[in-house]
C-alpha atoms as a PDB file:
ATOM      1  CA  UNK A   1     -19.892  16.080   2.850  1.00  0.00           C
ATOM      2  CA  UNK A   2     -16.713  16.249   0.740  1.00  0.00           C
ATOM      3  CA  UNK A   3     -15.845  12.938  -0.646  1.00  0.00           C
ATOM      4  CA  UNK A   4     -12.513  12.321  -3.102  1.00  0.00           C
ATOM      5  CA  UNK A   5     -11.181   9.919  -4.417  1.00  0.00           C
ATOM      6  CA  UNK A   6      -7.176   8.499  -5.046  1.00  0.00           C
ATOM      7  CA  UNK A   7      -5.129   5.686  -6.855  1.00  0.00           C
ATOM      8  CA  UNK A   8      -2.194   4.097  -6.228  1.00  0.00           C
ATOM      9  CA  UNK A   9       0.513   1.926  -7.819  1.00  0.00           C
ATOM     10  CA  UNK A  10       3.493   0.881  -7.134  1.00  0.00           C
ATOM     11  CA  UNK A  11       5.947  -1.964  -8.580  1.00  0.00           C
ATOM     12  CA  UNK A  12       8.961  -3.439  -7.309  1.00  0.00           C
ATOM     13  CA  UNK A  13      11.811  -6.030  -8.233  1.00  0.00           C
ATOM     14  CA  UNK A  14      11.501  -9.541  -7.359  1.00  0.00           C
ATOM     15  CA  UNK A  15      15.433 -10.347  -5.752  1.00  0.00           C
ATOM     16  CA  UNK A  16      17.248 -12.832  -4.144  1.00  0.00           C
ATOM     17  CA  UNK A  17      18.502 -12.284  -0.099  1.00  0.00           C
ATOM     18  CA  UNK A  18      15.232 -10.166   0.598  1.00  0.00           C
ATOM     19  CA  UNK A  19      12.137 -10.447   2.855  1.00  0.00           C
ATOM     20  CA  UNK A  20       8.881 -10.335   0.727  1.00  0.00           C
ATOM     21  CA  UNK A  21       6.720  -8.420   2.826  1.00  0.00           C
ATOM     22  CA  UNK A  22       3.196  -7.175   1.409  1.00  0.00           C
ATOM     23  CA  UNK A  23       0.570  -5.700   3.307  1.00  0.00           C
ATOM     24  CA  UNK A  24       2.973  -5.836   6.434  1.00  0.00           C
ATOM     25  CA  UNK A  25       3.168  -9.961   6.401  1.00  0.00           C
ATOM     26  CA  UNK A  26       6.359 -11.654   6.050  1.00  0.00           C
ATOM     27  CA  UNK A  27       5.614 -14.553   2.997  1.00  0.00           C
ATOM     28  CA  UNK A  28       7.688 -17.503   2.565  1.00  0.00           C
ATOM     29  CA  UNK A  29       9.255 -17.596  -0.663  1.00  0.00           C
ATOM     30  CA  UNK A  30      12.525 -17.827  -2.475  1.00  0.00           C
ATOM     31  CA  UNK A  31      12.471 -13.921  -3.384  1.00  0.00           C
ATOM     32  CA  UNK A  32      11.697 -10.702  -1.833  1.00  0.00           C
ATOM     33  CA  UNK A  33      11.214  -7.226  -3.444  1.00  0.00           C
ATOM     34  CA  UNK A  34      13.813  -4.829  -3.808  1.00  0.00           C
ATOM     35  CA  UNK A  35      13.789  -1.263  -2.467  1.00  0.00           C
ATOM     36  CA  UNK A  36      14.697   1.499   0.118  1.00  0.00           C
ATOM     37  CA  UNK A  37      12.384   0.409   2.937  1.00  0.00           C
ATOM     38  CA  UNK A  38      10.825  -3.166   3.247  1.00  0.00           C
ATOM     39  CA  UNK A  39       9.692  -2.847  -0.495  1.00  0.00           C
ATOM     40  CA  UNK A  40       5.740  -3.427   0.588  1.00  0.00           C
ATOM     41  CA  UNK A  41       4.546  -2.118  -2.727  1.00  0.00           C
ATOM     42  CA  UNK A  42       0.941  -3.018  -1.222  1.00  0.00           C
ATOM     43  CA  UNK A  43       1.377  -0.534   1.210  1.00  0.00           C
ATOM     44  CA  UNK A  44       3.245   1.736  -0.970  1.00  0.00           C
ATOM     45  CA  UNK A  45       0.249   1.749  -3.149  1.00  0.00           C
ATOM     46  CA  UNK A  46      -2.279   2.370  -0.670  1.00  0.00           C
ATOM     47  CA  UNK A  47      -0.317   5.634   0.984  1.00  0.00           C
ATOM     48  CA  UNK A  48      -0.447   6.954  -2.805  1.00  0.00           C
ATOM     49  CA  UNK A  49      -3.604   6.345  -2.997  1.00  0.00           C
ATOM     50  CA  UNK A  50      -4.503   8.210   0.432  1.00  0.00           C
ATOM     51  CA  UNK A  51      -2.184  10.711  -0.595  1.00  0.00           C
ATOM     52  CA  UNK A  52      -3.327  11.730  -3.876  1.00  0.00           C
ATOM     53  CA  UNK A  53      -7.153  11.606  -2.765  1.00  0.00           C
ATOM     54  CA  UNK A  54      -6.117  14.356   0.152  1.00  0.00           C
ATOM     55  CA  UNK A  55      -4.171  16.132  -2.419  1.00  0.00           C
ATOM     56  CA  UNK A  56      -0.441  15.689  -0.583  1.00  0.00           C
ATOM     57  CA  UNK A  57       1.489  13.960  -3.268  1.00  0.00           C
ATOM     58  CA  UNK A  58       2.929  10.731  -3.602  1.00  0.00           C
ATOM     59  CA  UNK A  59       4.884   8.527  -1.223  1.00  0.00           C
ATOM     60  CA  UNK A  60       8.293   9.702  -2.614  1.00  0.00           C
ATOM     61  CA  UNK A  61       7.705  13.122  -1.552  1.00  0.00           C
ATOM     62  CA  UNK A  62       7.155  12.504   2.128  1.00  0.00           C
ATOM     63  CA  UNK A  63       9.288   9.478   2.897  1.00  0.00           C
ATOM     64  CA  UNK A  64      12.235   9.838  -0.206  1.00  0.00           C
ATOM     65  CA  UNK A  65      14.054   6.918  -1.645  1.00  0.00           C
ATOM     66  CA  UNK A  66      17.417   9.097  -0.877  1.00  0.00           C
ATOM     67  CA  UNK A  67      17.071   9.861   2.949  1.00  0.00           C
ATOM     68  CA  UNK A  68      18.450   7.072   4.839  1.00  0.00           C
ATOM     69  CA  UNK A  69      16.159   7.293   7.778  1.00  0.00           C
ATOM     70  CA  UNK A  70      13.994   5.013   5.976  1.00  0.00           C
ATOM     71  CA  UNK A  71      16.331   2.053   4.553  1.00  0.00           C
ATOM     72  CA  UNK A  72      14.779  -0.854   5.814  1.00  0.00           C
ATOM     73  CA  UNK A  73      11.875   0.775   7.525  1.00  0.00           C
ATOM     74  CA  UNK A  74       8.434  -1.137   7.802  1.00  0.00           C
ATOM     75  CA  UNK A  75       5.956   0.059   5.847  1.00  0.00           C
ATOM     76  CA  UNK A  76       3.349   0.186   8.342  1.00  0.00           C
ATOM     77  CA  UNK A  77       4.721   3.214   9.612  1.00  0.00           C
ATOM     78  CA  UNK A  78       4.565   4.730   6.627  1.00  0.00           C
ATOM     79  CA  UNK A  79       0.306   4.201   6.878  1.00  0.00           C
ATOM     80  CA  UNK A  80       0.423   5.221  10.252  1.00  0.00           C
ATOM     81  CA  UNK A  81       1.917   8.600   8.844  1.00  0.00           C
ATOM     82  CA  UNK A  82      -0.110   9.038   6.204  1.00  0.00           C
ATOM     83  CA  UNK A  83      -3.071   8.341   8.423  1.00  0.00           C
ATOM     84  CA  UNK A  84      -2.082  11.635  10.712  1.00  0.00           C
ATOM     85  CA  UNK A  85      -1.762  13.701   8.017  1.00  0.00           C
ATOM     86  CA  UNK A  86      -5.494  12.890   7.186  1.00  0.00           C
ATOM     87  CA  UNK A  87      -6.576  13.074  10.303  1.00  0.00           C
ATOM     88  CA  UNK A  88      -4.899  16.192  10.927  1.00  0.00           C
ATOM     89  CA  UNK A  89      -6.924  17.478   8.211  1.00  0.00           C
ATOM     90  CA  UNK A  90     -10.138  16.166   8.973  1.00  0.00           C
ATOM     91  CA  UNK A  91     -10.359  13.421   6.457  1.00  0.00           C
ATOM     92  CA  UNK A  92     -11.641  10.273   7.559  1.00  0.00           C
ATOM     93  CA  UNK A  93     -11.077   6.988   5.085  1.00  0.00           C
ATOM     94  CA  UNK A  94     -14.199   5.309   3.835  1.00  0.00           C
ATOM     95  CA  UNK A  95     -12.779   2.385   2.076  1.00  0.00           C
ATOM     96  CA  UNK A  96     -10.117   0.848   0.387  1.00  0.00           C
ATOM     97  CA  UNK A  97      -9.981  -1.801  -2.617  1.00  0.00           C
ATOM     98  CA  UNK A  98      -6.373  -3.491  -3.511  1.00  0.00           C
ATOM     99  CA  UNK A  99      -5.522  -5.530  -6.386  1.00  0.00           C
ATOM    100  CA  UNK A 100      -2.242  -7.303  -5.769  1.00  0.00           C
ATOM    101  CA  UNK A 101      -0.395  -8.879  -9.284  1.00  0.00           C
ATOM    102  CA  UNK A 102       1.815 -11.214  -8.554  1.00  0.00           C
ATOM    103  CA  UNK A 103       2.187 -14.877 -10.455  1.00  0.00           C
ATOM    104  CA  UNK A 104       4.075 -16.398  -7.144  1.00  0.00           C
ATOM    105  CA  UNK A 105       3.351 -17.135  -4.572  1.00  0.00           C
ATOM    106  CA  UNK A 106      -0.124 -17.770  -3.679  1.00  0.00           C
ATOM    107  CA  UNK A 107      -1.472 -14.751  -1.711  1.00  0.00           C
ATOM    108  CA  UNK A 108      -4.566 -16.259  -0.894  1.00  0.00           C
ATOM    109  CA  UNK A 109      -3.875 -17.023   3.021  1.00  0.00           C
ATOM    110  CA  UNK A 110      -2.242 -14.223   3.516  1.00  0.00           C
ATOM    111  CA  UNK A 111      -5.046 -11.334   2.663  1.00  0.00           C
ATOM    112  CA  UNK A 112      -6.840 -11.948   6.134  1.00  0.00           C
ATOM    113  CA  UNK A 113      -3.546 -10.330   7.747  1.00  0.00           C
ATOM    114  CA  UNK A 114      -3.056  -8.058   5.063  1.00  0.00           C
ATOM    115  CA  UNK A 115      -6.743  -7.018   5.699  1.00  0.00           C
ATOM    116  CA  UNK A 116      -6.180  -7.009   9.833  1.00  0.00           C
ATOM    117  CA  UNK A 117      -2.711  -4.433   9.478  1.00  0.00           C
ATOM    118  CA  UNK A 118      -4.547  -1.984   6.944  1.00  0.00           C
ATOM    119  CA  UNK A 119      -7.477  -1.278   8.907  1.00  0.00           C
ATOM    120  CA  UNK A 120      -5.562  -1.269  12.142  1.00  0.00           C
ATOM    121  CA  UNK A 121      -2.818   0.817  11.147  1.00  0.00           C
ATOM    122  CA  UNK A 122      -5.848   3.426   9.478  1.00  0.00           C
ATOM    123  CA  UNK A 123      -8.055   3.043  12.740  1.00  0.00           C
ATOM    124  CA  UNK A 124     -10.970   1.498  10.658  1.00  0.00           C
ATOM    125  CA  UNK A 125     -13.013  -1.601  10.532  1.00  0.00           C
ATOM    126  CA  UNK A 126     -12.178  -4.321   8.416  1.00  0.00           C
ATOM    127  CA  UNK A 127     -14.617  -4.549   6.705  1.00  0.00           C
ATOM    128  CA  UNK A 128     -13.787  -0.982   4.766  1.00  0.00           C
ATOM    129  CA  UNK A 129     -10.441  -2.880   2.988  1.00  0.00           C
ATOM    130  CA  UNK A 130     -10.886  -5.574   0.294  1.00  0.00           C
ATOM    131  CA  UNK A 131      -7.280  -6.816  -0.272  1.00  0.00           C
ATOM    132  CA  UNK A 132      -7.627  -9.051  -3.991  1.00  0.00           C
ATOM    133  CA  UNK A 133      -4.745 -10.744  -5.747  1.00  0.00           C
ATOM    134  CA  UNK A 134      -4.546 -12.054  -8.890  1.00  0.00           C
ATOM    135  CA  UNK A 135      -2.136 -13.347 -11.763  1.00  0.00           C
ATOM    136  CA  UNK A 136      -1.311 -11.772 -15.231  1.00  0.00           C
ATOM    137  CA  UNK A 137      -1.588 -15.207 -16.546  1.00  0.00           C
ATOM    138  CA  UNK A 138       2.435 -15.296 -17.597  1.00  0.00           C
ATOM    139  CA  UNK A 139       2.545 -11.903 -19.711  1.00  0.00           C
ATOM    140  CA  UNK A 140       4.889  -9.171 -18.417  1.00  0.00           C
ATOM    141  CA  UNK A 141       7.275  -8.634 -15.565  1.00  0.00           C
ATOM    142  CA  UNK A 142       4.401  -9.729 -13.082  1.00  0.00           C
ATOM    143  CA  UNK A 143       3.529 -13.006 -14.806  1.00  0.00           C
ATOM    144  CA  UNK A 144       7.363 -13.722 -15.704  1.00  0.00           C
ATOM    145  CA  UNK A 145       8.211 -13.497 -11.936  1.00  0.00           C
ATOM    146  CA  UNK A 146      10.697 -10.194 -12.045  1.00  0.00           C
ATOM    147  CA  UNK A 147       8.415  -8.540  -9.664  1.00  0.00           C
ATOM    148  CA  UNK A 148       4.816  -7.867  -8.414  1.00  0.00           C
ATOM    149  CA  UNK A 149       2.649  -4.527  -8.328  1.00  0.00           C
ATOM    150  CA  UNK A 150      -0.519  -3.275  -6.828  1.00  0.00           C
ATOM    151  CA  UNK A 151      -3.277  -1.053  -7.420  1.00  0.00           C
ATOM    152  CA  UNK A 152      -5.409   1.144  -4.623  1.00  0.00           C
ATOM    153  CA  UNK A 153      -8.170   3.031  -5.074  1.00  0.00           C
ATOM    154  CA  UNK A 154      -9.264   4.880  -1.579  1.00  0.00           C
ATOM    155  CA  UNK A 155     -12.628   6.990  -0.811  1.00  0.00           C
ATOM    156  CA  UNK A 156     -12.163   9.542   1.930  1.00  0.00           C
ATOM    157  CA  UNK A 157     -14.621  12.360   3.098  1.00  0.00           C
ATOM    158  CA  UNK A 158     -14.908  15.192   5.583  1.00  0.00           C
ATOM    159  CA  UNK A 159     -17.542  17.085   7.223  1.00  0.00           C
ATOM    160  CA  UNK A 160     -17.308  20.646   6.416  1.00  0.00           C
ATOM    161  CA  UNK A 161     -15.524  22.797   3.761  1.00  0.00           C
ATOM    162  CA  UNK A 162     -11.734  22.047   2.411  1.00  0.00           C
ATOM    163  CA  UNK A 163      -9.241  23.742   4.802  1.00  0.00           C
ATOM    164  CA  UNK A 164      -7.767  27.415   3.132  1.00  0.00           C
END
């Protein structure tokens, strides 16, 4: 068995007139992060994970910033992508741990769905994505309110040798 490894980040702009959308919920608040698509940087940060573990690159390379096919797109097809380029390789996700950083608003009743979209969007049981959040306690453009982040960290694994 093969198994790798991949982290992701991402980080986006807190703005006024925007959805904030993480993990593929819609959260009430006064602010919603600015970007191309929806601005899930949740999401963003787990298909950078998945894609660095399988070796394809980063987000930006197979969904760019600059091509207008995605403005506004949903982030949740951007797993579902990302999950057929595994599978069309043979990899098969083992788990997935996110760390959300955000001062506001609370995430807390919102990582159940956040938890429900990952695993069905990657075809895997819930129980294979922990979805954490937590505060940086007032220090730095998280904990000042200018935007939020997230870290990934993935495990995948195949049967049988790397393809040539």
């Amino acid at each position: 068995m093969i198994i790798r490894v991949g982290h992701g980040y991402d980080v986006h702009r807190l703005v006024a007139h925007r959805p904030l959308v993480l993990g593929g919920v819609t959260i009430p608040y006064e602010l919603g992060l600015d970007g191309h698509s929806d601005a899930d940087v949740l999401l963003h940060a787990v298909c950078d994970a998945l894609l660095g573990a399988a070796g394809l690159g980063d987000i930006g390379q197979h969904f760019s910033p600059s091509d207008q096919t995605y403005r506004g797109m949903d982030s949740r097809i951007f797993v579902r992508e990302v999950y057929d380029l595994l599978t069309q390789r043979d990899w098969v996700v083992g788990n997935i741990d996110i760390t959300l950083v955000a001062e506001k608003p609370r995430m807390a009743p919102h990582l159940p769905q956040m938890i429900t979209n990952i695993s069905a969007d990657l075809q895997i049981d819930s129980s294979q994505v922990n979805v954490k959040a937590t505060t940086t306690e007032g220090l730095g453009f998280c904990g000042t309110g200018e935007g939020i982040a997230c870290h990934s960290v993935v495990l995948i694994q195949r049967n049988g040798p790397l393809p040539v």
